[in-house]
N, C-alpha and C. Protein backbone atom coordinates (compact mmCIF):
# COMPACT_ATOMS: atom_id res chain seq x y z
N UNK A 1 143.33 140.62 32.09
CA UNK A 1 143.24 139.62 33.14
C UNK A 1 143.87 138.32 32.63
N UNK A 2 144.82 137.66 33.67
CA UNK A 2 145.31 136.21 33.32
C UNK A 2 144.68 135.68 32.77
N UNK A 3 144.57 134.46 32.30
CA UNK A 3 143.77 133.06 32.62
C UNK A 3 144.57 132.51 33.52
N UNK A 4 144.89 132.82 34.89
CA UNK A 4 145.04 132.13 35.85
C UNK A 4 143.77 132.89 36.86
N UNK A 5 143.93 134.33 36.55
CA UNK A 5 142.49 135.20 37.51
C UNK A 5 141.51 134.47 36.67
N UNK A 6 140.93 134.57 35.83
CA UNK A 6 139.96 133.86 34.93
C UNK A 6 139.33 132.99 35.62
N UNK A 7 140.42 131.93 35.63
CA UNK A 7 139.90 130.49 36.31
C UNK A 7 139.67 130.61 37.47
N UNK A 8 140.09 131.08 38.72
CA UNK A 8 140.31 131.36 40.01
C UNK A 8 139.08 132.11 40.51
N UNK A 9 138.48 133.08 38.91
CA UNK A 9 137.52 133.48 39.44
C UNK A 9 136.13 132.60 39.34
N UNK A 10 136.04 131.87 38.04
CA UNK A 10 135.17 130.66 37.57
C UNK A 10 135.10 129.58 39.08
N UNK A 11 136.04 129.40 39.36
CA UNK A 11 135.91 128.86 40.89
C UNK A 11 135.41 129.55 41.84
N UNK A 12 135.78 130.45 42.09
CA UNK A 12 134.92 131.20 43.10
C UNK A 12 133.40 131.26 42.96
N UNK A 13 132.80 131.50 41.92
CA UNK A 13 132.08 131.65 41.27
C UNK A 13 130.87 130.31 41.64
N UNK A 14 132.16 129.57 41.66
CA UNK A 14 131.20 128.17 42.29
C UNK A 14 131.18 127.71 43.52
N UNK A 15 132.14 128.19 44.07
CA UNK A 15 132.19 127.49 45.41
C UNK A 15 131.91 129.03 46.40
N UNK A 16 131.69 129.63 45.89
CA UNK A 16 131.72 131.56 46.82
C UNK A 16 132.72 131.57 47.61
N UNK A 17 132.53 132.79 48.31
CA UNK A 17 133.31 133.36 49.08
C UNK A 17 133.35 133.18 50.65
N UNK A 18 132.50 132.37 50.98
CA UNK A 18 132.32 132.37 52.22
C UNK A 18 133.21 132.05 53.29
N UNK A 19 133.54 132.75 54.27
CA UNK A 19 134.67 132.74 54.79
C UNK A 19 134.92 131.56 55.98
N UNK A 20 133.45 131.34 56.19
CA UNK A 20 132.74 130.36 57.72
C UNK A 20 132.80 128.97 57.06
N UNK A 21 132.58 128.75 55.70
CA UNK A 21 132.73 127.49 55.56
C UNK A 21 134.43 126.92 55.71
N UNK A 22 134.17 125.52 55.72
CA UNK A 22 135.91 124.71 55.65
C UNK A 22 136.07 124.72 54.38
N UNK A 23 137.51 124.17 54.53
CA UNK A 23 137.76 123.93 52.63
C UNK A 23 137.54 122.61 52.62
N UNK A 24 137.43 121.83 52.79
CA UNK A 24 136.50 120.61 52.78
C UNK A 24 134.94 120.80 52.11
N UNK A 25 134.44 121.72 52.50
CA UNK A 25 133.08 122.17 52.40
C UNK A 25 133.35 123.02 50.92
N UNK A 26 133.97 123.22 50.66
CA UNK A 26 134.47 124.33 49.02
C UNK A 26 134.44 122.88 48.21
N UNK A 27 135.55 122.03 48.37
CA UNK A 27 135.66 120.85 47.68
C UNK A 27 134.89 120.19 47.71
N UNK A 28 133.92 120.18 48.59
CA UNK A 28 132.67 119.20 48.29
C UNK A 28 131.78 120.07 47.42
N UNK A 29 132.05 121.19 47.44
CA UNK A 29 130.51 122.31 46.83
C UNK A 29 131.20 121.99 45.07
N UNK A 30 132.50 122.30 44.80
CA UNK A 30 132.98 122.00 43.56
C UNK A 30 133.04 120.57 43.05
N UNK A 31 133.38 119.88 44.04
CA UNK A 31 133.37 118.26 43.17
C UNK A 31 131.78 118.10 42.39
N UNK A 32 130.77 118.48 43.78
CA UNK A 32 129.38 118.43 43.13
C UNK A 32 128.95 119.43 41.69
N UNK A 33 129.50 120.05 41.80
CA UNK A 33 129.69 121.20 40.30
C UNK A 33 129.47 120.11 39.57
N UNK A 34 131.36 120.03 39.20
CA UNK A 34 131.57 118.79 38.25
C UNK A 34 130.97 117.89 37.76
N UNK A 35 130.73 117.26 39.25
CA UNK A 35 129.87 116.08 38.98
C UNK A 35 128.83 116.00 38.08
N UNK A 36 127.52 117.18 38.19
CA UNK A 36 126.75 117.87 37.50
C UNK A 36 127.15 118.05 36.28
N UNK A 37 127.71 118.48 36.25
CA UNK A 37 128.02 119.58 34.55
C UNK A 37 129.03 119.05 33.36
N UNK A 38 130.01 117.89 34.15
CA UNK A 38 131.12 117.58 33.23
C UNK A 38 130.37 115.94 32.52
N UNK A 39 130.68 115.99 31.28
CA UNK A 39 130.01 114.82 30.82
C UNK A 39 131.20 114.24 30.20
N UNK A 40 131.20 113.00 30.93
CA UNK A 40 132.35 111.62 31.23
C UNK A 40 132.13 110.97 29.95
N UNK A 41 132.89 109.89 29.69
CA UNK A 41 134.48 110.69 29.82
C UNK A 41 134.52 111.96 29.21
N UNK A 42 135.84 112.87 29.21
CA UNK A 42 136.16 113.85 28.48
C UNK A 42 137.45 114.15 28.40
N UNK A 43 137.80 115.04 27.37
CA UNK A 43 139.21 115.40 27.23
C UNK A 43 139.70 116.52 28.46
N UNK A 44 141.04 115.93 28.63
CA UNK A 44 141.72 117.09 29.77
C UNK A 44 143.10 117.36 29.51
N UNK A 45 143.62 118.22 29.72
CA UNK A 45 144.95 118.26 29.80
C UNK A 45 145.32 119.59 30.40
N UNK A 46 146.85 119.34 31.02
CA UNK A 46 147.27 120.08 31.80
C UNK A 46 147.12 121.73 31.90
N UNK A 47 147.26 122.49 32.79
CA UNK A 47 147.03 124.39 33.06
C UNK A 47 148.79 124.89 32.98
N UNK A 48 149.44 123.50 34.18
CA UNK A 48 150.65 124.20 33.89
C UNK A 48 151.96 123.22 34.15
N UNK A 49 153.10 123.21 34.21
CA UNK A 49 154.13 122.04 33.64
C UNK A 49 153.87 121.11 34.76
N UNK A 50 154.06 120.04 34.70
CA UNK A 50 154.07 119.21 35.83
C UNK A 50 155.76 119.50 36.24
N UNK A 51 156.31 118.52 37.47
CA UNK A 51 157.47 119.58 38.14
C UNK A 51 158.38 118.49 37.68
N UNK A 52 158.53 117.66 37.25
CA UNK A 52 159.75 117.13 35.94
C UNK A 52 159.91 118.23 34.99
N UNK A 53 158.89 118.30 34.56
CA UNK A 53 159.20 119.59 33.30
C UNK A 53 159.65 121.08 33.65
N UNK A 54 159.62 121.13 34.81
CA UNK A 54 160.15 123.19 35.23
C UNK A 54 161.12 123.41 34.44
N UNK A 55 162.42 122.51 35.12
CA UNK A 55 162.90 122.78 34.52
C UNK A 55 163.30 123.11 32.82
N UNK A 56 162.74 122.29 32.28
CA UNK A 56 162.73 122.30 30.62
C UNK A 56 161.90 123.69 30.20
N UNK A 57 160.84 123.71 30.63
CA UNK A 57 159.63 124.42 30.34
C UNK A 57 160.10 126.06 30.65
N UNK A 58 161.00 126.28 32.24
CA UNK A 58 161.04 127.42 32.04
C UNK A 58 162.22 128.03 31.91
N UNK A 59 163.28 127.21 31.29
CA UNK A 59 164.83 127.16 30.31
C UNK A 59 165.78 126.78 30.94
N UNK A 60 166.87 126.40 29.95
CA UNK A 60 167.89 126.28 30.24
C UNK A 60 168.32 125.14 30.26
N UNK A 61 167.29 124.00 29.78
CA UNK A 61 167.63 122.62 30.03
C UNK A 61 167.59 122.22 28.49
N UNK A 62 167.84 121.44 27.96
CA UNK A 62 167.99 120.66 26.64
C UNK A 62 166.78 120.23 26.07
N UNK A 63 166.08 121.16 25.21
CA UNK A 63 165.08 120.71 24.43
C UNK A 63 164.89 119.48 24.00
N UNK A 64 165.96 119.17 23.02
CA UNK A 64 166.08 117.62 22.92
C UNK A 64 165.94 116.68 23.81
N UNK A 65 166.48 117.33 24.99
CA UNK A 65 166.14 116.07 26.20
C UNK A 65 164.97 115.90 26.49
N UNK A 66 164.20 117.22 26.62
CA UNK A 66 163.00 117.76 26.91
C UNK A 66 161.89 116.45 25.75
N UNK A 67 162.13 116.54 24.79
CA UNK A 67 161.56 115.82 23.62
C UNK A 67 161.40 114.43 23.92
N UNK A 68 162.37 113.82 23.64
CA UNK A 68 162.80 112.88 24.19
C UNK A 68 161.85 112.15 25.71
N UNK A 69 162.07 112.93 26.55
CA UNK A 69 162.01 112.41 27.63
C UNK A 69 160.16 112.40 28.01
N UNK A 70 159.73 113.46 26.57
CA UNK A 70 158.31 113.38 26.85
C UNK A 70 157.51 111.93 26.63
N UNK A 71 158.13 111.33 25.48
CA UNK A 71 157.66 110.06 24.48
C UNK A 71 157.50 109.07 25.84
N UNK A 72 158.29 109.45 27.07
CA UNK A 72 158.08 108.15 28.21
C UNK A 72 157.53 108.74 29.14
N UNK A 73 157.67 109.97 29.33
CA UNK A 73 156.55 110.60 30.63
C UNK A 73 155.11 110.91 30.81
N UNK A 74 154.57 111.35 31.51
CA UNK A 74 153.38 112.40 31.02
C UNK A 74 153.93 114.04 31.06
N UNK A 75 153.36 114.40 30.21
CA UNK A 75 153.72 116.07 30.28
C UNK A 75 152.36 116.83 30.35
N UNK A 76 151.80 118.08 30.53
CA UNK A 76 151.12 118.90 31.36
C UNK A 76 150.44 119.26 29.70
N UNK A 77 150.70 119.14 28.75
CA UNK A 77 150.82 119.08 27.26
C UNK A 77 150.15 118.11 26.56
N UNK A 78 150.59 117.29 27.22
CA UNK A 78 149.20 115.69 26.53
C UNK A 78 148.07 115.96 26.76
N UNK A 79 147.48 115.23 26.20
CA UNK A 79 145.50 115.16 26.17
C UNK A 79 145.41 113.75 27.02
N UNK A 80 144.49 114.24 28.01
CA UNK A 80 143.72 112.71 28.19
C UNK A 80 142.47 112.68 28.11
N UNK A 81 142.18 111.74 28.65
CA UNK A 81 140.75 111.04 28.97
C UNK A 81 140.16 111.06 30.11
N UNK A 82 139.54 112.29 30.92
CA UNK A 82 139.54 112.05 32.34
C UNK A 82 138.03 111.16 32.22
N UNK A 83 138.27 109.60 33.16
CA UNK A 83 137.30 108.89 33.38
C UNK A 83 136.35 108.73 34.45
N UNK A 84 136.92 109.61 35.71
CA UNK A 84 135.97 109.63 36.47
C UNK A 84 136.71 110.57 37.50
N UNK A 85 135.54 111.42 38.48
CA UNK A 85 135.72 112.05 39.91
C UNK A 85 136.22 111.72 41.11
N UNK A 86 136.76 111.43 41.64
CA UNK A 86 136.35 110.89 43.10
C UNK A 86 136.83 111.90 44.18
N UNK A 87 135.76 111.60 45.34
CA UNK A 87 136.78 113.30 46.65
C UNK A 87 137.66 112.88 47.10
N UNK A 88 138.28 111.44 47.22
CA UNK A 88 139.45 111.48 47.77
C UNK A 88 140.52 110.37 46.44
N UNK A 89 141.93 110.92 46.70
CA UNK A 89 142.93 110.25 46.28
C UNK A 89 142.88 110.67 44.49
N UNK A 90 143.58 110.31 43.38
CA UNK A 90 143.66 110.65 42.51
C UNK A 90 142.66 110.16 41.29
N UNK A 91 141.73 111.46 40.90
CA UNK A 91 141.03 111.46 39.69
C UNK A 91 141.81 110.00 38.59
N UNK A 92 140.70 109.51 37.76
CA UNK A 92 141.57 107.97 36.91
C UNK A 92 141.85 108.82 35.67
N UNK A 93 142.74 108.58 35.02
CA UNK A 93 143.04 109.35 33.82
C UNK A 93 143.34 108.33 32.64
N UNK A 94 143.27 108.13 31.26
CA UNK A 94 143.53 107.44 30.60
C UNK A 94 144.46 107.82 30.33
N UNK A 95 145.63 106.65 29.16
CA UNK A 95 147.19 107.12 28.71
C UNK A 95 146.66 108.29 27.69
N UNK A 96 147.47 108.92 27.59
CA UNK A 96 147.60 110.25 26.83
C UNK A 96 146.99 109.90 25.61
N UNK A 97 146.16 110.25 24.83
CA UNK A 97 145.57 110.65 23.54
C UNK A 97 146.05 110.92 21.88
């Protein structure tokens, strides 16, 4: 089994299967997970490339550039600091680690 089924199933797992609820209603059942269980701050980092990196990540592009171009971006590869939840708009993240 992946660790993409893995995870997919760890979610399910939390939010079930139910077919009658919204996905609104999934994301609220999982944010509250989190909320619960994850103890703030904590380390996070990326599952899979962010979409600057495809290209690099899945070939053909210039490693070196690739290198390079990480020292000023974020990449899916760094560690952060996730500082807090919220249900709408983007989770706060600290600079990379």
């Amino acid at each position: 089994m992946s660790k993409s089924d893995q995870q997919f199933e760890r979610i399910d797992a939390i939010v079930g299967g139910d077919n009658d609820e919204t996905f609104e209603q999934a994301v609220g059942r999982f944010l509250k997970h989190l909320k619960a269980n994850l103890q703030l701050p904590c380390e996070v980092t990326g599952v899979e490339d962010f979409r600057w990196e495809e290209r690099y990540v899945i070939g053909g592009w210039s490693q070196t550039e690739y290198k390079a171009l990480k020292k000023t971006q974020p990449s899916y590869t760094d560690r952060y600091q996730l500082l807090a939840i919220e249900p709408e708009g983007y989770s706060e993240l600290s600079a990379p680690v």
